[in-house]
C-alpha atoms as a PDB file:
ATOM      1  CA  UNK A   1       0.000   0.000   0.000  1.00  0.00           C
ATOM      2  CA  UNK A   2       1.438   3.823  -0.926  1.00  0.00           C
ATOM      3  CA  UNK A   3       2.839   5.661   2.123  1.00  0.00           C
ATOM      4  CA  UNK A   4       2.473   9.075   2.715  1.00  0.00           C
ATOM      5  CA  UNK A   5       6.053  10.275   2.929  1.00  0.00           C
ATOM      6  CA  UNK A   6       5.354  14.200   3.428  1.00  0.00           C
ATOM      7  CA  UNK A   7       5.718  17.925   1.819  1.00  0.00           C
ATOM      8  CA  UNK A   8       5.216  16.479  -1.550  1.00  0.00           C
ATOM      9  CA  UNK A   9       6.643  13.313  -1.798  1.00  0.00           C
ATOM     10  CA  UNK A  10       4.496  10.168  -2.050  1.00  0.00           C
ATOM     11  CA  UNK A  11       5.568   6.626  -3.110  1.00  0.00           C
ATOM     12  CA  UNK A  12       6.279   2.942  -1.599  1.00  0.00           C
ATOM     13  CA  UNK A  13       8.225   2.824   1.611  1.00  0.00           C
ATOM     14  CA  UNK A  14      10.263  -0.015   0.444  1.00  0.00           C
ATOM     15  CA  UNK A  15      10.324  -3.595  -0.993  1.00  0.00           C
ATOM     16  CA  UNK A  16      11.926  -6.701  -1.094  1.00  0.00           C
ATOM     17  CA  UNK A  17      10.011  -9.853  -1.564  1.00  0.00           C
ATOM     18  CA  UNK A  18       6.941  -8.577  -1.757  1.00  0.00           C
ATOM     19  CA  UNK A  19       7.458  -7.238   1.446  1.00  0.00           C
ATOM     20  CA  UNK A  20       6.611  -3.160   1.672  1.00  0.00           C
ATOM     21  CA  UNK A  21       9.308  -2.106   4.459  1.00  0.00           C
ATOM     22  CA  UNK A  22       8.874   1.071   6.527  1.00  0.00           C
ATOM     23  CA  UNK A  23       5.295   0.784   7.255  1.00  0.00           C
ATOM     24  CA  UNK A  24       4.138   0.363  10.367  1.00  0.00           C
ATOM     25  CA  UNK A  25       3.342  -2.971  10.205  1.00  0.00           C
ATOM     26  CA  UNK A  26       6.542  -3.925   8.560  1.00  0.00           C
ATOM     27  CA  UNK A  27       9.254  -1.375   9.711  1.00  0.00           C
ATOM     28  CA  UNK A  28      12.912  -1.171   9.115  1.00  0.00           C
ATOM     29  CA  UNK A  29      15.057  -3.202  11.862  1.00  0.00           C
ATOM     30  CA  UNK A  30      18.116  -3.014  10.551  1.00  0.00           C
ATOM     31  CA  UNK A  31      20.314  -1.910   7.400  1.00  0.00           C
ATOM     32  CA  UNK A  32      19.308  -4.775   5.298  1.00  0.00           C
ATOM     33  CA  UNK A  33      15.371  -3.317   5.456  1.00  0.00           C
ATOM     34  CA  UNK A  34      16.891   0.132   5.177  1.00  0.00           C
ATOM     35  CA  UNK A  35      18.983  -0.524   2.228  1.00  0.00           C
ATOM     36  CA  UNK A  36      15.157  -2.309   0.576  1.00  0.00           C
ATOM     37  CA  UNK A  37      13.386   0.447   1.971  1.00  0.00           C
ATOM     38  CA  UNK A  38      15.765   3.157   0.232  1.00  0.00           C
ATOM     39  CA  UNK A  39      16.385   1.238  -3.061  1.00  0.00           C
ATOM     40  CA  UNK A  40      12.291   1.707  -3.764  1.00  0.00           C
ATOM     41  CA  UNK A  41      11.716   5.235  -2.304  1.00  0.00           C
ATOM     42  CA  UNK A  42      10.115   7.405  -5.104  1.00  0.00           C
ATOM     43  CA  UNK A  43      12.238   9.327  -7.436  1.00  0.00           C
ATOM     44  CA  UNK A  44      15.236   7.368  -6.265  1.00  0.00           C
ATOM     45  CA  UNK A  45      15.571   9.280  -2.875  1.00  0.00           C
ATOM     46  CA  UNK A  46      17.565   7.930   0.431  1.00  0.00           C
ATOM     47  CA  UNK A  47      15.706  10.004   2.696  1.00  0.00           C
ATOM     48  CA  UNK A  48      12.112  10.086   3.963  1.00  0.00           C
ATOM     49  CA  UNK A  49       9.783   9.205   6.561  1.00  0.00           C
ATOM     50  CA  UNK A  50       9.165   5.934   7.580  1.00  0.00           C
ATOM     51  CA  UNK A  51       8.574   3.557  10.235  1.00  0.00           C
ATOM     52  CA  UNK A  52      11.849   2.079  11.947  1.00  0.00           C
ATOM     53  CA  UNK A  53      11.802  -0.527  15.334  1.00  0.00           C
ATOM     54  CA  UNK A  54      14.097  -1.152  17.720  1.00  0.00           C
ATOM     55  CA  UNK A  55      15.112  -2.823  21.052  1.00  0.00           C
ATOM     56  CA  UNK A  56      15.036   0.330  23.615  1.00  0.00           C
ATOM     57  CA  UNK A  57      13.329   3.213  21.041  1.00  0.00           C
ATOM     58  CA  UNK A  58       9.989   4.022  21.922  1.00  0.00           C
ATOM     59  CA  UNK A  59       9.510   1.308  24.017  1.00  0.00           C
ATOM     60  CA  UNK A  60      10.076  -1.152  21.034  1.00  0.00           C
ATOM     61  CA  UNK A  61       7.080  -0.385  19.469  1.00  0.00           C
ATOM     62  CA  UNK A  62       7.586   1.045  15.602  1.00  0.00           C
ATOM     63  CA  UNK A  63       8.098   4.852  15.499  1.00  0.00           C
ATOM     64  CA  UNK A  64       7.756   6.988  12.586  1.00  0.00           C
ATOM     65  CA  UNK A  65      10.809   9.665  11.793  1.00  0.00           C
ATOM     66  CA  UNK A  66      12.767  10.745   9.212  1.00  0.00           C
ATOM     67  CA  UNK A  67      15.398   8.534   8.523  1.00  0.00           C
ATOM     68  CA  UNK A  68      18.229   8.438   5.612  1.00  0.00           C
ATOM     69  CA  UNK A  69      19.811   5.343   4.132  1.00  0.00           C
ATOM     70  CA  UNK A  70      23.754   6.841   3.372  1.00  0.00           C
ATOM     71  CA  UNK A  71      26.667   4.699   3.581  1.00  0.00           C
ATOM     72  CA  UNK A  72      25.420   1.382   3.716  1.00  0.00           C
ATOM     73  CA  UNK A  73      23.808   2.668   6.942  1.00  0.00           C
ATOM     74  CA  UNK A  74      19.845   3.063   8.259  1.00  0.00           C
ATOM     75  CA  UNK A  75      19.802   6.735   9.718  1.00  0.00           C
ATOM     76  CA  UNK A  76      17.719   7.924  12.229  1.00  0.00           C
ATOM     77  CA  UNK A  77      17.281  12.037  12.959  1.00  0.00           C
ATOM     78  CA  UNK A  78      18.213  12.325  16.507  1.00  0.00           C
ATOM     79  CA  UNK A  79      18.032  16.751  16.225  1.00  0.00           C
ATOM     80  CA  UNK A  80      17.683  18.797  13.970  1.00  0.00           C
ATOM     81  CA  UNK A  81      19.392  22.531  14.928  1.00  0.00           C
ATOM     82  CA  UNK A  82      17.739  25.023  12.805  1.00  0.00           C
ATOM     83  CA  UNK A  83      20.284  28.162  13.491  1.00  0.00           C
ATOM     84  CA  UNK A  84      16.968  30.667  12.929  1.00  0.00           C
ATOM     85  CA  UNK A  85      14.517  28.230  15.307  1.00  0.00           C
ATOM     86  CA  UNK A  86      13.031  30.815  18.319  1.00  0.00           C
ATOM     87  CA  UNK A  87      10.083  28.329  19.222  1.00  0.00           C
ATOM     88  CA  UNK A  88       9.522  28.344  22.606  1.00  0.00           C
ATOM     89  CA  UNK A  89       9.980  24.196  23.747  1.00  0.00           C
ATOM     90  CA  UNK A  90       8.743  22.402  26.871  1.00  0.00           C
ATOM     91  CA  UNK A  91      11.259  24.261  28.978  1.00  0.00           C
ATOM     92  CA  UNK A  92      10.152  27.466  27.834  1.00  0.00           C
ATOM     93  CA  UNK A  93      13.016  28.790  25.968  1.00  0.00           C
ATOM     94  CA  UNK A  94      13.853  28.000  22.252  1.00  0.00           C
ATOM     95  CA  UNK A  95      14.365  24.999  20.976  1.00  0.00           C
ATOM     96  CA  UNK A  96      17.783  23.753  22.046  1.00  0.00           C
ATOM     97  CA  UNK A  97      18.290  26.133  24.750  1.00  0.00           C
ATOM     98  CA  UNK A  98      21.721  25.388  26.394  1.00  0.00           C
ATOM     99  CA  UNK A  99      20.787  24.163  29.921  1.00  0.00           C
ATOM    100  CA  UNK A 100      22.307  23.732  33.468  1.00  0.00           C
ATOM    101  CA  UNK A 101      22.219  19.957  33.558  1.00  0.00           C
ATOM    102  CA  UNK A 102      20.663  17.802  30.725  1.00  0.00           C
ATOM    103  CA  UNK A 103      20.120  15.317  33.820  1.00  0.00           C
ATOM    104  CA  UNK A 104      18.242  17.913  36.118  1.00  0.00           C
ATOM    105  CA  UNK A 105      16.991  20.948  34.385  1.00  0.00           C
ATOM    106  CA  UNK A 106      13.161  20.829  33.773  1.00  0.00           C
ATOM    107  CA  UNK A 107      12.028  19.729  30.363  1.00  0.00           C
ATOM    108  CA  UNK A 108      15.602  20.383  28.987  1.00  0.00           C
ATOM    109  CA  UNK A 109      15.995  19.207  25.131  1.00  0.00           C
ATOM    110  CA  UNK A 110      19.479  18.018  25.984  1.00  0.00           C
ATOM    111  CA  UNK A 111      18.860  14.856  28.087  1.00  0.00           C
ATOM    112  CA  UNK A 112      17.070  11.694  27.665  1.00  0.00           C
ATOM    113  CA  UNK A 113      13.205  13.008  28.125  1.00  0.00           C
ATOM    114  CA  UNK A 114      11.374  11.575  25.413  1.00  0.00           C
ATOM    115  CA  UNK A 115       9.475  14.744  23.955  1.00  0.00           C
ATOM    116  CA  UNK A 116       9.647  15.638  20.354  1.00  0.00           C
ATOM    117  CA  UNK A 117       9.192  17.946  17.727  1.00  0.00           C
ATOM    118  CA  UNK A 118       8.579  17.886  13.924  1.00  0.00           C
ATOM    119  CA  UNK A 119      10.536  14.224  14.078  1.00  0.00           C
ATOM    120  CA  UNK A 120       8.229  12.993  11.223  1.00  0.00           C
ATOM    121  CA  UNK A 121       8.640  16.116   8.965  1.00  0.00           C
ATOM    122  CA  UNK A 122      10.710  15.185   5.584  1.00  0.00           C
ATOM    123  CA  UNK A 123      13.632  17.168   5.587  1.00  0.00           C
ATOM    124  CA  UNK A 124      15.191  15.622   2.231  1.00  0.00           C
ATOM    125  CA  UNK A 125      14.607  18.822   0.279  1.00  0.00           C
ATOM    126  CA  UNK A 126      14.274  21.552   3.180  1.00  0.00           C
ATOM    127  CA  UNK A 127      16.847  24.826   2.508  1.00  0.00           C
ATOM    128  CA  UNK A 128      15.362  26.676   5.349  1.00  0.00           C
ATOM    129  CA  UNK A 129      17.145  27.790   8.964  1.00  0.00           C
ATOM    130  CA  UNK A 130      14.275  28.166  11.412  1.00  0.00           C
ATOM    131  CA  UNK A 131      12.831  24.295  11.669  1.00  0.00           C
ATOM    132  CA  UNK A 132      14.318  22.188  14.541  1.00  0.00           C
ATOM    133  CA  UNK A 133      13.458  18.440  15.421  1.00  0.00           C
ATOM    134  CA  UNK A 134      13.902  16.546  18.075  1.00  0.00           C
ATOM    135  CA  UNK A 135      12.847  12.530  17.890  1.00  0.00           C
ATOM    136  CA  UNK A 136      12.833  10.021  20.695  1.00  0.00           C
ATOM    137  CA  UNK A 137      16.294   8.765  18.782  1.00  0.00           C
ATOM    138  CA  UNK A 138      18.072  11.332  20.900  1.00  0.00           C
ATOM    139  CA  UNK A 139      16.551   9.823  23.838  1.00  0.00           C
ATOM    140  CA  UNK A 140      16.867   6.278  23.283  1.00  0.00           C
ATOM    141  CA  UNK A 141      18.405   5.017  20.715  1.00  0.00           C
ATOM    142  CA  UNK A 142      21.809   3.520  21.826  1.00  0.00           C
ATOM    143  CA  UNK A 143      24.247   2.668  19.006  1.00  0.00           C
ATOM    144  CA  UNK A 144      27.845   3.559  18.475  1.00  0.00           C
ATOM    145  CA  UNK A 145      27.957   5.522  15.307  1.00  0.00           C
ATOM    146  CA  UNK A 146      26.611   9.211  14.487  1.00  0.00           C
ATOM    147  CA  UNK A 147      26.282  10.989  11.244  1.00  0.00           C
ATOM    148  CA  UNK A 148      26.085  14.565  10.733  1.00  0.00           C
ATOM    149  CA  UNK A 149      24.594  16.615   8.127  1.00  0.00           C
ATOM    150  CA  UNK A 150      25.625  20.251   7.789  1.00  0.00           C
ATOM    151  CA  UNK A 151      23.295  23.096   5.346  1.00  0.00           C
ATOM    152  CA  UNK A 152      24.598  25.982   4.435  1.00  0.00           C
ATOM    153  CA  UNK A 153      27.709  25.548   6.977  1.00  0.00           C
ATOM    154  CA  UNK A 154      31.549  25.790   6.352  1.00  0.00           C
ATOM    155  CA  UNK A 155      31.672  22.495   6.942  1.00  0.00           C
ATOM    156  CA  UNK A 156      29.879  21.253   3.868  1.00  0.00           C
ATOM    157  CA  UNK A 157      30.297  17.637   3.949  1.00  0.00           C
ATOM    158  CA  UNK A 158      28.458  15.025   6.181  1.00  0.00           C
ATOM    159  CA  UNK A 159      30.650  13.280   8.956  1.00  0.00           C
ATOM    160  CA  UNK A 160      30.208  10.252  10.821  1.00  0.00           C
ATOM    161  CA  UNK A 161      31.472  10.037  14.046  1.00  0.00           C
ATOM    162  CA  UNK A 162      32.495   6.330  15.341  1.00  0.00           C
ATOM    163  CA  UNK A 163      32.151   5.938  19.266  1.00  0.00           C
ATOM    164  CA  UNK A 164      34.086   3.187  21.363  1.00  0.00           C
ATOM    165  CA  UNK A 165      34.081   2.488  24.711  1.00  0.00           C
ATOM    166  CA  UNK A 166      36.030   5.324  26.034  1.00  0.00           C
ATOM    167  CA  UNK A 167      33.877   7.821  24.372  1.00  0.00           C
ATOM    168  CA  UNK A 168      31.418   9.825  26.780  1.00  0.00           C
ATOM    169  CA  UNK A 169      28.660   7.461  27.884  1.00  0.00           C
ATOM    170  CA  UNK A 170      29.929   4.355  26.625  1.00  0.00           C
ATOM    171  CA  UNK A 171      30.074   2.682  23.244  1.00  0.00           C
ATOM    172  CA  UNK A 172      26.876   2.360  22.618  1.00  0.00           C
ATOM    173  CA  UNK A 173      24.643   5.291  23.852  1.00  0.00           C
ATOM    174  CA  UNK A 174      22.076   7.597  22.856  1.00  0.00           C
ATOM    175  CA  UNK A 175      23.450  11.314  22.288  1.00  0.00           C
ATOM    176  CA  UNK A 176      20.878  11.955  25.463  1.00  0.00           C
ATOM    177  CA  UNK A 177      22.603   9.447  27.467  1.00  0.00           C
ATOM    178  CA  UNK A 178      26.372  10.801  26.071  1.00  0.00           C
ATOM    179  CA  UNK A 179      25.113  14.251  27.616  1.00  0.00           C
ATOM    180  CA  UNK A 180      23.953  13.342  31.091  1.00  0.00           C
ATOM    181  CA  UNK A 181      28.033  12.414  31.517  1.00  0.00           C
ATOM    182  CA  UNK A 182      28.347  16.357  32.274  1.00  0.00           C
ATOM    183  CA  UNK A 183      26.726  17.246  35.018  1.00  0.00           C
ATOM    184  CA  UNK A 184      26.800  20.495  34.857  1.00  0.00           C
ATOM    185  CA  UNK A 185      27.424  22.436  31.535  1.00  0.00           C
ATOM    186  CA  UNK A 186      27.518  26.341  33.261  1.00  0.00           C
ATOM    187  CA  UNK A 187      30.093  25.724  36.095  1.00  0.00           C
ATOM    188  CA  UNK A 188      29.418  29.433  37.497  1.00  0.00           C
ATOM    189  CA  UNK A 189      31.900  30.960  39.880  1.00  0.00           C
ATOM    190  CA  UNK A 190      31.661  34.114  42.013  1.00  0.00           C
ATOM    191  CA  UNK A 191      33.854  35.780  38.864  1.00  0.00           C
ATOM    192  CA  UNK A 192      32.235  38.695  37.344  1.00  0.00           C
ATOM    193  CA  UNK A 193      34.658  39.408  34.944  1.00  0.00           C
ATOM    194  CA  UNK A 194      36.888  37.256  32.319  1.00  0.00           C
ATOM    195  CA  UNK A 195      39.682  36.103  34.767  1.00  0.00           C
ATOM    196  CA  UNK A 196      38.406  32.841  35.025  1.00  0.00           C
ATOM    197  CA  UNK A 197      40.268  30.243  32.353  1.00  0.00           C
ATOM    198  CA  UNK A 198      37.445  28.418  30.491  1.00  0.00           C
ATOM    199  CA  UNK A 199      37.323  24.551  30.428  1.00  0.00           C
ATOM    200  CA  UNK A 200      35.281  22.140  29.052  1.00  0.00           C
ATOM    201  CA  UNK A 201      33.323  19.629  30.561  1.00  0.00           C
ATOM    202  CA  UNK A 202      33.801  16.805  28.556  1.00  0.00           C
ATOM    203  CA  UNK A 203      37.186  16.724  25.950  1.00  0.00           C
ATOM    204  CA  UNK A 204      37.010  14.860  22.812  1.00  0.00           C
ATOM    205  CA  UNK A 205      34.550  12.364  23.468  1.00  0.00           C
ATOM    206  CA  UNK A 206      34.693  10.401  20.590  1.00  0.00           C
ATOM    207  CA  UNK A 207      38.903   9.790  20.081  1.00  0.00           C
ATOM    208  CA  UNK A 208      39.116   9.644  16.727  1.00  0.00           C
ATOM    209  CA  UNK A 209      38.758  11.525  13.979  1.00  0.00           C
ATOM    210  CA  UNK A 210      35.300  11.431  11.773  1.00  0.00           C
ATOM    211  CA  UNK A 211      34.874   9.749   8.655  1.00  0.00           C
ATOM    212  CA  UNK A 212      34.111  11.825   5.720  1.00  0.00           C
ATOM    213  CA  UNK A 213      35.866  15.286   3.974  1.00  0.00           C
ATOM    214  CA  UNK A 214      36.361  18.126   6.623  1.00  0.00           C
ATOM    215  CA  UNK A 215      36.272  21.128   5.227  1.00  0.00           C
ATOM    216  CA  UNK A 216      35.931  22.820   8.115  1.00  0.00           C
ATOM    217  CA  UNK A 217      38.876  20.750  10.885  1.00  0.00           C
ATOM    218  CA  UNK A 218      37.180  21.823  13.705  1.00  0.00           C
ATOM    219  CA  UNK A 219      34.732  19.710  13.044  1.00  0.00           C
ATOM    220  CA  UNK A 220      37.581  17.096  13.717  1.00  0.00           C
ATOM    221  CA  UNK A 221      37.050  16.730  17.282  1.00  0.00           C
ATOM    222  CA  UNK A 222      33.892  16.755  19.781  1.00  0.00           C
ATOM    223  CA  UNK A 223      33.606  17.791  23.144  1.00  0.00           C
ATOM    224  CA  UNK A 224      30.694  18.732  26.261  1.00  0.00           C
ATOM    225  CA  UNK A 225      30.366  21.594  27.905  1.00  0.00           C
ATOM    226  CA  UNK A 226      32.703  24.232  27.271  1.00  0.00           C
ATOM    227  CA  UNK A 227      31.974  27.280  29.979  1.00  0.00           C
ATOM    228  CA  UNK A 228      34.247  30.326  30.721  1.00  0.00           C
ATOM    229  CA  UNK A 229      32.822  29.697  34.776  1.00  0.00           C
ATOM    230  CA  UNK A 230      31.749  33.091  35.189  1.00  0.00           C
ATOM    231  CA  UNK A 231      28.994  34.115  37.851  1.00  0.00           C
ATOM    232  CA  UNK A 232      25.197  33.883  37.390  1.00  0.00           C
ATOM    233  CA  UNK A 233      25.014  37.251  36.797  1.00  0.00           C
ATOM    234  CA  UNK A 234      27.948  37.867  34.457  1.00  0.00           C
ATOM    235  CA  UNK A 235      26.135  39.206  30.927  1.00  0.00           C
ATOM    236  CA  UNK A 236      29.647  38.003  29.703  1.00  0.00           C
ATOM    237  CA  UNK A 237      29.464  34.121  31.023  1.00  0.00           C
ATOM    238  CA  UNK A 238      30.195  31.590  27.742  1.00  0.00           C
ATOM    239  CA  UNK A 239      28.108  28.233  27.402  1.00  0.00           C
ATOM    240  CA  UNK A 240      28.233  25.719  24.297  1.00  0.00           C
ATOM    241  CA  UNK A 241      26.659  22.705  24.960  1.00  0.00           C
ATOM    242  CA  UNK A 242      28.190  20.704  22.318  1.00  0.00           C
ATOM    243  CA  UNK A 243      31.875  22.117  20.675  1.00  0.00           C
ATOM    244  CA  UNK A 244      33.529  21.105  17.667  1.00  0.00           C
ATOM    245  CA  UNK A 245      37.177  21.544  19.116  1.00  0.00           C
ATOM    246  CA  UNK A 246      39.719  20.312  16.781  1.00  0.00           C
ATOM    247  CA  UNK A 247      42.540  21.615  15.224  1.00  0.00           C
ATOM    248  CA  UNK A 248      43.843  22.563  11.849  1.00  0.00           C
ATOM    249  CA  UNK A 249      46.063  19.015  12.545  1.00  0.00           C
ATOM    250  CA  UNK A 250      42.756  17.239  13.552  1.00  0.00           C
ATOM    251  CA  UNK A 251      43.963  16.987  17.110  1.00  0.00           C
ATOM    252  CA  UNK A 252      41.996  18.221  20.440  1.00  0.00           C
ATOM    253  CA  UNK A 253      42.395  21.884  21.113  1.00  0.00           C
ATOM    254  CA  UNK A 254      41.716  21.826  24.883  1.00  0.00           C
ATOM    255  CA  UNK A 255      42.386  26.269  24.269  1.00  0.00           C
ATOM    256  CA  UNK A 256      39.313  28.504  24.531  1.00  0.00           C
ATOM    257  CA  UNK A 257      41.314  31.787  23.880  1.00  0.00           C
ATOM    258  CA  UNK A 258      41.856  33.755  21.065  1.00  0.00           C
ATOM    259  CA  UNK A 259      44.589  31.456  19.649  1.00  0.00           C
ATOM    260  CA  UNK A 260      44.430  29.205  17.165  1.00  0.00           C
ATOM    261  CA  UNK A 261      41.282  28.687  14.727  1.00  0.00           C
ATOM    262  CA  UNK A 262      39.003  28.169  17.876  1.00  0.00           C
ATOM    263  CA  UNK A 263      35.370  26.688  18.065  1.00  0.00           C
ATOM    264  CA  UNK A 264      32.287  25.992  16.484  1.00  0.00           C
ATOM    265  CA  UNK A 265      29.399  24.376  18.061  1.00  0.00           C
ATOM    266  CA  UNK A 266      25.343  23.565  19.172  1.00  0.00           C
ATOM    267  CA  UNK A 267      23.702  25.169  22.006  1.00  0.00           C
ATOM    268  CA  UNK A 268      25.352  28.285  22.515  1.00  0.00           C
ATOM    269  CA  UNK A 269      24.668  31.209  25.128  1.00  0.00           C
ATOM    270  CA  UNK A 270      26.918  34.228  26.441  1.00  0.00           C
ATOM    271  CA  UNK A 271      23.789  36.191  29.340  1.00  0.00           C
ATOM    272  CA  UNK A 272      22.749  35.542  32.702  1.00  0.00           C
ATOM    273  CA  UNK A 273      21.823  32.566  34.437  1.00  0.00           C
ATOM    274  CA  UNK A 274      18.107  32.445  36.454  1.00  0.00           C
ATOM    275  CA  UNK A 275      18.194  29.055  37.959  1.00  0.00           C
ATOM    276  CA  UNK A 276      19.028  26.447  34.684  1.00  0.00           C
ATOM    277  CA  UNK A 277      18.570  28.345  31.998  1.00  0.00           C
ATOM    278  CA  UNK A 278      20.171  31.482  30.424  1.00  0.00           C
ATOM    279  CA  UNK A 279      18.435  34.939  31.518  1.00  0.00           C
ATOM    280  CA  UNK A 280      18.640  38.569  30.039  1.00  0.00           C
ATOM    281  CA  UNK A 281      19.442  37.702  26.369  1.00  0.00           C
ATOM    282  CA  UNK A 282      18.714  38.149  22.647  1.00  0.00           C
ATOM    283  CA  UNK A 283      17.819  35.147  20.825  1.00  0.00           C
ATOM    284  CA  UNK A 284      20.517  35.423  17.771  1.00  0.00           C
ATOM    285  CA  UNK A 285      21.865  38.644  19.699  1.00  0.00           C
ATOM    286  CA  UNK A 286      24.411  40.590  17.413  1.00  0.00           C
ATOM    287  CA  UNK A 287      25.813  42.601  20.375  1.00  0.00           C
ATOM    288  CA  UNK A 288      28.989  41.960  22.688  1.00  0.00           C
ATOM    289  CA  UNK A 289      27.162  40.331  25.254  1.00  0.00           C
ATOM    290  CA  UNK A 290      23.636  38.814  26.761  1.00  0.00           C
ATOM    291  CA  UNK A 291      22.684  36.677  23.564  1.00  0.00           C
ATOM    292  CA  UNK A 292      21.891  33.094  22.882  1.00  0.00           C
ATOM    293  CA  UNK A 293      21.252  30.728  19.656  1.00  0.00           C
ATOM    294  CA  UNK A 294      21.467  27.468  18.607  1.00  0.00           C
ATOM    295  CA  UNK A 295      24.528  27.369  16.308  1.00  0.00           C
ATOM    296  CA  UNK A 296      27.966  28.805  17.446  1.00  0.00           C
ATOM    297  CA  UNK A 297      29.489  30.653  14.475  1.00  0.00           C
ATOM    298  CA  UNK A 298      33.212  29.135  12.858  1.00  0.00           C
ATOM    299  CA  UNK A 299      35.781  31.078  14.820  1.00  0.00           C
ATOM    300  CA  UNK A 300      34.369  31.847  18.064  1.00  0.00           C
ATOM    301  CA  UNK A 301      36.195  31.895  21.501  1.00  0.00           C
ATOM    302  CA  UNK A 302      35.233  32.963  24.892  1.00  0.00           C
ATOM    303  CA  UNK A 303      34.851  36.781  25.285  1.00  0.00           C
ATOM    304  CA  UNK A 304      33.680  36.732  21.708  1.00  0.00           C
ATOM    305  CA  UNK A 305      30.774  34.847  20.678  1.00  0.00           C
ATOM    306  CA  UNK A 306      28.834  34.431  17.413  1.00  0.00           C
ATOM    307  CA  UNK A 307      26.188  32.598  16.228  1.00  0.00           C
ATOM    308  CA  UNK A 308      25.035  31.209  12.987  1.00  0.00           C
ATOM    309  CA  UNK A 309      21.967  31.453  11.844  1.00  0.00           C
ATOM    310  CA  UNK A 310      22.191  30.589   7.949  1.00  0.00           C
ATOM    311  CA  UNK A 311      21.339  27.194   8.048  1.00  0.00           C
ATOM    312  CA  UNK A 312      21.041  24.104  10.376  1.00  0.00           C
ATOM    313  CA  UNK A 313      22.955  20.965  11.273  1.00  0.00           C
ATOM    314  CA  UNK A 314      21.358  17.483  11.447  1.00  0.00           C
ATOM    315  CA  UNK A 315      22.377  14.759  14.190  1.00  0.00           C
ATOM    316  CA  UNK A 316      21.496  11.378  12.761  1.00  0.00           C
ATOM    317  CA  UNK A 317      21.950   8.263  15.251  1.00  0.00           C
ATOM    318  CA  UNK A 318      22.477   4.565  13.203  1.00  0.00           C
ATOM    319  CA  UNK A 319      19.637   2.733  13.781  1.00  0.00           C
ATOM    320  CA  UNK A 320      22.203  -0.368  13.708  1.00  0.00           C
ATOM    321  CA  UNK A 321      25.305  -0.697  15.546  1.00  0.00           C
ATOM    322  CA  UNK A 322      28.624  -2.114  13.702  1.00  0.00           C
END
């Protein structure tokens, strides 16, 4: 039977057999179905919505997302990171909103609460910068391997990002899981000026460099939590929740100065703190100081912060682990 697969795209879900994969009665369970699935998607697409099922997702009941089939690989959407994105979520704030503690801070979009948004919308064709998504993937789905997909970014290529058992959270964890290992992302001090030196919570938690063309080496490396430690009530106090930290040798910059080519990044904030959340800011702000956003521009270090809001990055979690 035809499935609906969104915004203009209809067609079979997938085949093989007989068999119409990606339904709901017959959803994908691993990268065989995805790679039938794909190979009969209208038009000769990879991406879509469909219907995937897995030990630990949505209580392993099928779930309906948009998924991609890239690299011999079934790929779930985890996020989505729309750089332009100022709807409010459950805690309040925009979507993505750096928080406190993805394990503790109410309704946070960073830890493993099972809330979504627009996780069945079909993102194959979208050019736009102000749709996020959030799917129970980010939540739940424990595997070992990550893709990500960057629009209208310097990095222009997609990378996939290889966990092991040293990496933050384990081998195989959900990114939710991989963020709860920081406990707290803001770290504030009784410093109301810049004289603290910024660390990060969490350094290069995957160990190895990405597979895939990086454009854009900073991209090289991953880390949690980098903070400049500065008080609650610093307009001036630097948060990115998730930093791309590598170097121009695609080594681990641990250096959150002006040297070198320093970070880019998701969940980003440079304001107040009231309680978990950032306070007294400008969503996208183009100021010095009390601003927040969702993508940290190329370049940025603490005591200079810029965001991005061109485009959007896409956090995919394999459905399969290798």
């Amino acid at each position: 039977m035809p499935t609906f697969l969104g915004a203009g795209r209809a067609g079979i879900t997938g085949g093989g057999g007989g068999v119409i994969y990606g339904t709901q009665d017959n959803p994908i369970t691993d990268d065989a179905t995805g790679a039938l699935w794909a190979a009969s998607l209208a038009g000769g697409a990879v991406s879509g919505v469909a219907y995937v099922q897995k030990s630990g997702l949505n209580s392993g009941n099928p779930y309906q997302v948009y998924c991609a089939y890239v690299s011999s690989k079934l790929w779930v959407m985890a996020g989505v990171f729309a750089g332009a994105d100022s709807t409010n979520g459950p805690s309040g704030f925009f979507r993505w909103c750096p928080c406190k503690s993805p394990t503790n801070s109410t309704n946070n979009d960073w830890g493993t609460a099972t809330h979504v948004f627009n996780d069945t919308y079909d993102f194959t064709n979208y050019t736009g910068n102000d749709k996020s998504a959030r799917s129970r993937a980010w939540a739940e789905l424990a595997t070992n391997r990550s893709r990500f997909f960057f629009y209208n970014q310097g990095q222009t290529s997609p990378l996939i990002y290889s966990f092991t058992g040293s990496s933050g959270g384990g081998e195989n964890a959900s990114w939710g899981t991989r963020m709860k290992t920081v406990s707290d992302y803001f770290r504030n001090s009784n410093v109301t000026d810049q004289s603290q030196t910024p660390s990060f919570g969490a350094s290069d938690i995957v160990g190895t460099v990405p597979s895939g063309t990086l454009q854009d080496t900073r991209w090289s490396r991953l880390g949690l939590g980098a903070s400049d430690e500065e008080s609650t009530t610093a307009n001036s106090h630097d948060v990115v929740m998730i930093v791309a930290q590598g170097t121009t040798s695609n080594s681990t910059s641990t250096d959150w100065g002006n040297s070198g080519q320093n970070q880019a990044g998701l969940g980003v904030k440079r304001s107040q703190v009231s309680g978990d959340f950032p306070t007294n800011f400008t969503f996208n702000g183009t100021g010095g100081d009390q601003k927040a956003g969702v993508i940290l521009a190329p370049g940025s270090y603490n005591g200079n912060i810029s965001l991005d809001t061109d485009g959007y990055i896409i956090i995919y979690q394999a459905l399969e682990s290798d």
